[in-house]
Protein backbone atom coordinates (compact mmCIF):
# COMPACT_ATOMS: atom_id res chain seq x y z
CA UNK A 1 79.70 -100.28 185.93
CA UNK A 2 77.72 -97.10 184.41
CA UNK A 3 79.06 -95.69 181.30
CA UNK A 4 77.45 -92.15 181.10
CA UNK A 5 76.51 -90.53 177.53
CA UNK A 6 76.08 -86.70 176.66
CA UNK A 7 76.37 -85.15 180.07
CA UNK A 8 78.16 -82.15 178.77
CA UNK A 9 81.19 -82.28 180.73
CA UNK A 10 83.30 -80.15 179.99
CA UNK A 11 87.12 -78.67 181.01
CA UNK A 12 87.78 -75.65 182.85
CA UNK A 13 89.92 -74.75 179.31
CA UNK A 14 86.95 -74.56 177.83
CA UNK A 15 85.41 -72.05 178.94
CA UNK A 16 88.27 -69.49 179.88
CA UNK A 17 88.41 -66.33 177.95
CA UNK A 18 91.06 -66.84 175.34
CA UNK A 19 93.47 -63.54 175.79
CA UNK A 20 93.55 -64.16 179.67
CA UNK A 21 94.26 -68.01 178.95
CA UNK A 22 97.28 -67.32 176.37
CA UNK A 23 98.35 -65.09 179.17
CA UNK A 24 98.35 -67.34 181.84
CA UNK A 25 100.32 -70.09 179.70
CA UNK A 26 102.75 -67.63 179.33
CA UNK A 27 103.24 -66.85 183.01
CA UNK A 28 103.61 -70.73 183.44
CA UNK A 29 105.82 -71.45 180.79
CA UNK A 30 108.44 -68.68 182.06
CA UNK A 31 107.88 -69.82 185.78
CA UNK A 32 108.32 -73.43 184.98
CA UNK A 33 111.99 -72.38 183.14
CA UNK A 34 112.70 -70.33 185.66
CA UNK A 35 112.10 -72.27 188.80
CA UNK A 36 113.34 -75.90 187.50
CA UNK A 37 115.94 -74.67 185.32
CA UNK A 38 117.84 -77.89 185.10
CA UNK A 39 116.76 -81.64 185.24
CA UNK A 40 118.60 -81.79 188.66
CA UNK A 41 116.07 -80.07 189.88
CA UNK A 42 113.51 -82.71 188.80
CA UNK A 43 113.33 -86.49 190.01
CA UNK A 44 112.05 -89.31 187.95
CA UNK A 45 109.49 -91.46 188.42
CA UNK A 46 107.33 -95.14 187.46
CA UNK A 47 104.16 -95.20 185.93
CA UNK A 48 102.16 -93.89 189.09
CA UNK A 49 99.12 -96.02 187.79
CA UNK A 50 100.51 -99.50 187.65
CA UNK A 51 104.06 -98.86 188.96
CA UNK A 52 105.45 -99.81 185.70
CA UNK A 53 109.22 -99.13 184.84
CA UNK A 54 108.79 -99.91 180.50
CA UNK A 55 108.02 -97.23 178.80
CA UNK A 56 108.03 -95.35 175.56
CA UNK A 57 108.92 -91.53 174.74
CA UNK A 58 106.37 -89.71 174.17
CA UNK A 59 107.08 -85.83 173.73
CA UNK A 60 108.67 -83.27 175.47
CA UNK A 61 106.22 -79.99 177.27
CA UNK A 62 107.83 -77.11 178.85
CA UNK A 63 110.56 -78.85 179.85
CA UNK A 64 108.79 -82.15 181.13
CA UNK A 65 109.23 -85.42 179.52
CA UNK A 66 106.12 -87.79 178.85
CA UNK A 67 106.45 -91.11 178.09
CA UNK A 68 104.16 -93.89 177.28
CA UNK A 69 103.58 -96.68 179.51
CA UNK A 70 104.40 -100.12 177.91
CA UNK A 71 101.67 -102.10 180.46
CA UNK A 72 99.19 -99.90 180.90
CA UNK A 73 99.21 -97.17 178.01
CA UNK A 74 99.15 -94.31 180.71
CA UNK A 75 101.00 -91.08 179.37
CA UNK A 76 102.61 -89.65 182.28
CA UNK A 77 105.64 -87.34 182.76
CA UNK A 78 108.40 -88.97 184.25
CA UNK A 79 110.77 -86.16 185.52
CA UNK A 80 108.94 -83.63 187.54
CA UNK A 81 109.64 -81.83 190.33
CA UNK A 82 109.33 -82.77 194.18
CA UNK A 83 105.98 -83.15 196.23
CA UNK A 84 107.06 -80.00 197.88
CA UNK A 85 108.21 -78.05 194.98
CA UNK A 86 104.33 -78.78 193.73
CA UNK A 87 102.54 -77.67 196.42
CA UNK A 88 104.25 -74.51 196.28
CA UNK A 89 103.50 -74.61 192.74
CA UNK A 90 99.85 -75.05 193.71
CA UNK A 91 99.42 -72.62 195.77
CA UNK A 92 102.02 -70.22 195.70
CA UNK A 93 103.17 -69.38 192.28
CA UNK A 94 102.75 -66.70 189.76
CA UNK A 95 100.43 -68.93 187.90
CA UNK A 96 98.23 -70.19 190.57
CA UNK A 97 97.81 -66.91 191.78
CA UNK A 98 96.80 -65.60 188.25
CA UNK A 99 94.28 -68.70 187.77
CA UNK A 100 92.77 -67.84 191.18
CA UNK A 101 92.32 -63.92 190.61
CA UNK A 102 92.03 -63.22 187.54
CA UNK A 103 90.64 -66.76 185.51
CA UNK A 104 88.26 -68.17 187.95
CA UNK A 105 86.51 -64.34 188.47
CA UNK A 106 86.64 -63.78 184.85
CA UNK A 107 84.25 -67.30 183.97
CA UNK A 108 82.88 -67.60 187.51
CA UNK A 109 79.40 -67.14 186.10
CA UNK A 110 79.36 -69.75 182.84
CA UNK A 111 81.59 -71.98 185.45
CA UNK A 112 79.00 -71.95 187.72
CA UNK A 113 76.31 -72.72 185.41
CA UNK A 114 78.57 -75.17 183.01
CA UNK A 115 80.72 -77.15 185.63
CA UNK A 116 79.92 -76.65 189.23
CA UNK A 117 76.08 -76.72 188.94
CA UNK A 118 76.07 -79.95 186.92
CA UNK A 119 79.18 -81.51 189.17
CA UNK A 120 76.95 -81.18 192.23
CA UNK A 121 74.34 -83.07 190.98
CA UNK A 122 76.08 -85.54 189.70
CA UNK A 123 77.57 -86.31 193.05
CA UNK A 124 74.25 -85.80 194.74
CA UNK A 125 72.36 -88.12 191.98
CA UNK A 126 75.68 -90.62 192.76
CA UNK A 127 75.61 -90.17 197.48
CA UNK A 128 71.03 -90.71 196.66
CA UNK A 129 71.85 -93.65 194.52
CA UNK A 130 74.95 -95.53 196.14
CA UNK A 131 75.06 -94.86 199.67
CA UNK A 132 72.28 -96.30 202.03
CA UNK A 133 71.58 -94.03 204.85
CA UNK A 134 68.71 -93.44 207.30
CA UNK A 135 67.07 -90.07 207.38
CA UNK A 136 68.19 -88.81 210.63
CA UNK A 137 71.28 -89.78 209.42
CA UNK A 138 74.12 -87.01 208.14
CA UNK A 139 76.53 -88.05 206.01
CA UNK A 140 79.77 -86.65 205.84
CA UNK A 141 81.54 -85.45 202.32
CA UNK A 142 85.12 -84.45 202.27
CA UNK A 143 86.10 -82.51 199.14
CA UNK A 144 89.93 -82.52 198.11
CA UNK A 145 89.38 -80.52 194.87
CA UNK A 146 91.47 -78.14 193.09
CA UNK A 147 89.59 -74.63 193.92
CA UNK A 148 86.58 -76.96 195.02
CA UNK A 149 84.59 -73.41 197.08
CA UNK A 150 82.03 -73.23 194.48
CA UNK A 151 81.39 -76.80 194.35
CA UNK A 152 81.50 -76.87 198.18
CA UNK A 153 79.48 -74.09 198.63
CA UNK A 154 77.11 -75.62 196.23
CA UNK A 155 76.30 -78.66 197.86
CA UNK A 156 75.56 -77.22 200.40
CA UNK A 157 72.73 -75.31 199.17
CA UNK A 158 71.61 -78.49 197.41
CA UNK A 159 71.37 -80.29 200.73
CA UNK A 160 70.89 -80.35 204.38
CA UNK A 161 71.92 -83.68 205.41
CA UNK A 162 75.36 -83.68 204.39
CA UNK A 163 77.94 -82.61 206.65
CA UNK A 164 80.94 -80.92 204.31
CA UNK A 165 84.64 -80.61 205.08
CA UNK A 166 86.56 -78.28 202.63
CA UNK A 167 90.25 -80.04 202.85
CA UNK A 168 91.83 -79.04 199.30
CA UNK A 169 95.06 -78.02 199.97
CA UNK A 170 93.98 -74.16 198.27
CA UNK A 171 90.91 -74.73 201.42
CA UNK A 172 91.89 -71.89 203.05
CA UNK A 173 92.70 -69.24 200.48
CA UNK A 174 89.55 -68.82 198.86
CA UNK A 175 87.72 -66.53 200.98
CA UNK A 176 85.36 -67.44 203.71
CA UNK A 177 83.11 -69.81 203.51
CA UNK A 178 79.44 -70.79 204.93
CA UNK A 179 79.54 -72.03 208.67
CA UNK A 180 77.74 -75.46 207.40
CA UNK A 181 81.64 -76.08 205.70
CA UNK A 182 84.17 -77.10 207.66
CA UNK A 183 87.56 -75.86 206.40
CA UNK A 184 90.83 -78.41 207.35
CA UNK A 185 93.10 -77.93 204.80
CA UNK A 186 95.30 -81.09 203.35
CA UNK A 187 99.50 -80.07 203.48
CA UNK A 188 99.69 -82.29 201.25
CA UNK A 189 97.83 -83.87 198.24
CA UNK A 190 100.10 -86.97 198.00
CA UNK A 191 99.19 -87.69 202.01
CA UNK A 192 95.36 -87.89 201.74
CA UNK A 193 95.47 -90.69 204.77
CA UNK A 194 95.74 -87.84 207.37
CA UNK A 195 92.18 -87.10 206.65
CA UNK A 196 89.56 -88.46 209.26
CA UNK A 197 87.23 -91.13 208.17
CA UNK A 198 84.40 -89.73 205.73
CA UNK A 199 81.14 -91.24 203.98
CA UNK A 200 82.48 -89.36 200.78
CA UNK A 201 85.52 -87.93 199.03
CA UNK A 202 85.26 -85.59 196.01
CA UNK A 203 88.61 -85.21 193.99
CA UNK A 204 88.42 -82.51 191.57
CA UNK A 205 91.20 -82.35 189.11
CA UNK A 206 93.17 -84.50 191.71
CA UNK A 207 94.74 -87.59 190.28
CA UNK A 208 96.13 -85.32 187.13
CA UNK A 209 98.52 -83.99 190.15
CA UNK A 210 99.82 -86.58 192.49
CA UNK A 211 103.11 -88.15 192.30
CA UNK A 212 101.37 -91.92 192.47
CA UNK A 213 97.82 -92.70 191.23
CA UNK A 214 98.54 -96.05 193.01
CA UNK A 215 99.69 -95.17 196.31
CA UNK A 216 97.20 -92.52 196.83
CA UNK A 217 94.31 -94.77 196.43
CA UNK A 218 96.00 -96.64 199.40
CA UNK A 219 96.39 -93.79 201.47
CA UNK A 220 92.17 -93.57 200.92
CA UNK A 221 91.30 -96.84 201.55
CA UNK A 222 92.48 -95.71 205.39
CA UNK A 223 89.97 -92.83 205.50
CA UNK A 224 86.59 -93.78 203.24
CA UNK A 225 84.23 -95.86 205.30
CA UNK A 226 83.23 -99.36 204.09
CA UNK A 227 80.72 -98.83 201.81
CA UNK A 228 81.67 -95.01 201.13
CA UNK A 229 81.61 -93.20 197.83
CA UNK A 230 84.62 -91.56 195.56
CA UNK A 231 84.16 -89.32 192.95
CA UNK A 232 86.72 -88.16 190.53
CA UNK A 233 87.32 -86.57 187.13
CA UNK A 234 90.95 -86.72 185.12
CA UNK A 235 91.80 -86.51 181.76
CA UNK A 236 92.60 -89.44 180.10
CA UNK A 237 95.47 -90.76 177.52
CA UNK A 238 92.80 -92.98 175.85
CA UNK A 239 90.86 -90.67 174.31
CA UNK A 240 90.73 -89.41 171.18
CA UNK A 241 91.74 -85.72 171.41
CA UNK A 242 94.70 -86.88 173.16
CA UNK A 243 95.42 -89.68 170.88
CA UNK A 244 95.05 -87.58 167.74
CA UNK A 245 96.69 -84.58 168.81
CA UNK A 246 99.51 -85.96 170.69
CA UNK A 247 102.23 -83.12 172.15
CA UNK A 248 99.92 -80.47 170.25
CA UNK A 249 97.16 -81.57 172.51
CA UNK A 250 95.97 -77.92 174.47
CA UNK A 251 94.75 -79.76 177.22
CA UNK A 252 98.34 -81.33 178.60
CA UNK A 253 99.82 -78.32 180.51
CA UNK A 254 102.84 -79.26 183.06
CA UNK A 255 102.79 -79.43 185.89
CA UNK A 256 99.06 -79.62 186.23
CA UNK A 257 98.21 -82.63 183.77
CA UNK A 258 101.46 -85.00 184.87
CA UNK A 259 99.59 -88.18 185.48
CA UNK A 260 96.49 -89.56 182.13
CA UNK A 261 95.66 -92.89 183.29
CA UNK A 262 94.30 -94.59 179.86
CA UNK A 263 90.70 -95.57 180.85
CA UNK A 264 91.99 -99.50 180.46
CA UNK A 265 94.55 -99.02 182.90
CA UNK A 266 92.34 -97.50 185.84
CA UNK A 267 89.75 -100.48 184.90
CA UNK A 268 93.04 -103.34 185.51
CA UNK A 269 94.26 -100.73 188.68
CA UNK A 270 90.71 -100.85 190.64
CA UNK A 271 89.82 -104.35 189.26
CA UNK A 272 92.56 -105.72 190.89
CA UNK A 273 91.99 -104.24 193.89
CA UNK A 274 90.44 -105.70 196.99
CA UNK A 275 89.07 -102.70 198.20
CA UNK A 276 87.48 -100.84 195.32
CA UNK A 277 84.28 -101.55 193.28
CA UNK A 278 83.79 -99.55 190.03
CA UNK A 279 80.19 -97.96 190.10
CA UNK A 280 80.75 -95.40 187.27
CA UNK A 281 83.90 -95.07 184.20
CA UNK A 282 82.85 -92.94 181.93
CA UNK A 283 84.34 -89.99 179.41
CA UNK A 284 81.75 -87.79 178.93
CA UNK A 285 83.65 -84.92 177.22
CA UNK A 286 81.98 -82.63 174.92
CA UNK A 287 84.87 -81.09 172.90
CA UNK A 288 87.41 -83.70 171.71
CA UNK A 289 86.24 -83.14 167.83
CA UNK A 290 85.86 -79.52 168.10
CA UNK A 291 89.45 -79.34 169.84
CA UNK A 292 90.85 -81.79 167.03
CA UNK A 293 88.93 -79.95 164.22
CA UNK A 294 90.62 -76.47 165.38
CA UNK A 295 94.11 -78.06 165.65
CA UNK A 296 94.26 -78.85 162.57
CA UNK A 297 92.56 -76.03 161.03
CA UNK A 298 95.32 -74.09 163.43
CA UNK A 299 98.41 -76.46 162.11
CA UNK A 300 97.14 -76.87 158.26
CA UNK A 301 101.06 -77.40 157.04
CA UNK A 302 101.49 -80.33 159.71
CA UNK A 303 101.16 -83.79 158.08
CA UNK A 304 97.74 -85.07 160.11
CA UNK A 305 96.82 -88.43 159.67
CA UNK A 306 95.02 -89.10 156.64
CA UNK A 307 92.77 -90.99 158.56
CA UNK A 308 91.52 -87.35 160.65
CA UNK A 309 91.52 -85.66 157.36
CA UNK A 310 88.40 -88.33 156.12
CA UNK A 311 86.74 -88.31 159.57
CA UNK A 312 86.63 -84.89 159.80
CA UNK A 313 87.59 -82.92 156.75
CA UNK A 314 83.72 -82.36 155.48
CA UNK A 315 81.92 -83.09 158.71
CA UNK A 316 78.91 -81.07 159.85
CA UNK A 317 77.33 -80.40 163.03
CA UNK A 318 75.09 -83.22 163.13
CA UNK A 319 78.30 -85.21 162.34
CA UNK A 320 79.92 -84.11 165.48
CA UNK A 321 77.31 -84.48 167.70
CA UNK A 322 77.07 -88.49 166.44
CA UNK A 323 80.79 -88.83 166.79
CA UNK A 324 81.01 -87.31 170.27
CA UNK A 325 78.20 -89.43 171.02
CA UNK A 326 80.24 -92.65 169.77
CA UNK A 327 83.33 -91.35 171.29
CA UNK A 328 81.43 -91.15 174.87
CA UNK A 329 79.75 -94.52 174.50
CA UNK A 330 83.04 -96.52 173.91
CA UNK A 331 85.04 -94.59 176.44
CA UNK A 332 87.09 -92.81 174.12
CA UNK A 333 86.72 -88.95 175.11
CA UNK A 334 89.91 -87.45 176.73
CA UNK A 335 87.97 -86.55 180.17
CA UNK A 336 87.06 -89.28 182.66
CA UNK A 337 84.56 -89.11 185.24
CA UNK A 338 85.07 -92.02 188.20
CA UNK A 339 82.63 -93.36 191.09
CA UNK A 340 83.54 -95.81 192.86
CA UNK A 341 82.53 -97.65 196.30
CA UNK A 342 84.92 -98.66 199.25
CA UNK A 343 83.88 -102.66 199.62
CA UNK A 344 82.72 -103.57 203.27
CA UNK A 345 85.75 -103.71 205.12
CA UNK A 346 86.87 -102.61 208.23
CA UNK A 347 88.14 -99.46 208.20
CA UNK A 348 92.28 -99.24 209.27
């Protein structure tokens, strides 16, 4: 199992203009009290990574409560809304809409050139390295991403042998798209077993989403092909952003970040599992310092941890780079990046 060091991977947060990202919180945080108004309007939930029922409270977001998984330390909000009521979220609210037109078009350029570029190589690098294949043979990638078209579209140009199916369920309303991509649109992202069988599944911002981590990893093992290749990022409750920053963390925004696995408990989850075999686990974030560092300079009258005042109070550049270097060796950045192999079964 790889554990990958300075990659710069980064979040789509990061790179958002500021004004235009305030604004869109705003449209979220009035949509989410306006549409689920009442916890009757929400159902509760188990840990969706190990199905757990213990749990401690956590904090409180826009109306969601997260709690703390006693097994596996996964930090996941247990009331949220139905799988229905999310996919409408997803692709029909207020907020999607205002990501999609106005956030995306606003950073398409530095996204291309700071996230998609490097996220199609790395799943290039990853189908060269783990998937044995002869040369007349084309292997087929299915992408279930969250606004995945760039990444699609840039694969693609990357590569000829790969035969690309575009089946996020937000497929279809991103504009047309180069007749080497199939588009087949997913209704739902909690049913990914209605997909046909595929050599390689990209999930983009994905496992943040679903209503079970757990269950939809057994909806895949119907539809990647013994020996076939997942690849997934997710933020995780392990790291040390998170950790540190707690309910002030920027990064946990309802209903998009309702499932962080803690790095741990997707190790015991896949581990376990008969089917799965762990190629890459790795946090290669770039920013969990800087994002600590400007918390705190943001919240000086909170009472931080003395502990984050010594680590960081005085520290210069060099000293970030060396602790986001540790932080990335040990698996303790708050963004995960996952590869892993179907073993050689039969598929269902």
């Amino acid at each position: 199992m790889k554990t990958i060091v300075s990659v710069n991977e980064i979040n789509e947060l990061e790179i958002k203009p500021q004004a235009e990202l305030l604004q869109w919180k705003q449209i979220s945080k009035e949509e989410i009290e306006s549409r689920w108004k009442s916890s009757a309007e929400l159902h509760e939930v188990h840990c969706p990574v190990c199905n757990g029922d213990q749990y401690d409270p956590a904090f409180d977001k826009i109306g969601f409560s997260y709690v703390e998984c006693t097994n596996c330390q996964a930090i996941f909000s247990k009331t949220r809304p139905s799988s229905s009521e999310l996919h409408w979220w997803y692709t029909q609210s207020k907020s999607a809409q205002f990501w999609q037109e106005k956030l995306l078009k606003l950073s398409a350029n530095s996204r291309r050139i700071k996230i998609v570029e490097p996220r199609a190589q790395w799943i290039l690098d990853g189908i060269s390295e783990y998937i044995q294949s002869t040369p007349d043979e084309q292997i087929k990638l299915t992408d279930i991403s969250f606004f995945g078209r760039a990444l699609v579209e840039t694969i693609s140009d990357f590569s000829e042998n790969i035969q690309i199916i575009s089946s996020g369920i937000l497929a279809d309303k991103e504009g047309p798209l180069s007749e080497k991509i199939v588009i087949n649109p997913l209704t739902s992202i909690d049913n990914p077993g209605t997909l046909e069988a595929t050599d390689v599944l990209v999930a983009i911002d994905v496992l943040d989403r679903v209503q079970n981590i757990k269950g939809f990893f057994s909806e895949l093992e119907k539809v990647i092909k013994p020996g076939g290749i997942f690849f997934a990022t997710c933020p995780v409750a392990s790291g040390f952003e998170i950790q540190s920053l707690w309910d002030k963390s920027p990064s946990i925004i309802p209903p998009d970040k309702l499932n962080l696995p803690s790095i741990s408990g997707l190790i015991d989850l896949f581990s376990r599992s008969d089917q799965w075999e762990i190629l890459e686990l790795s946090t290669p974030g770039m920013f969990d310092v800087e994002c600590v560092i400007q918390e705190m300079k943001n919240n000086i009258d909170f009472n931080w941890p003395r502990s984050l005042h010594v680590l960081l109070g005085d520290i210069d550049k060099q000293g970030i780079v060396l602790f986001t270097e540790y932080l990335q060796s040990q698996r303790l950045s708050s963004f995960a990046r996952i590869v892993l192999r179907k073993k050689n079964h039969k598929i269902y």
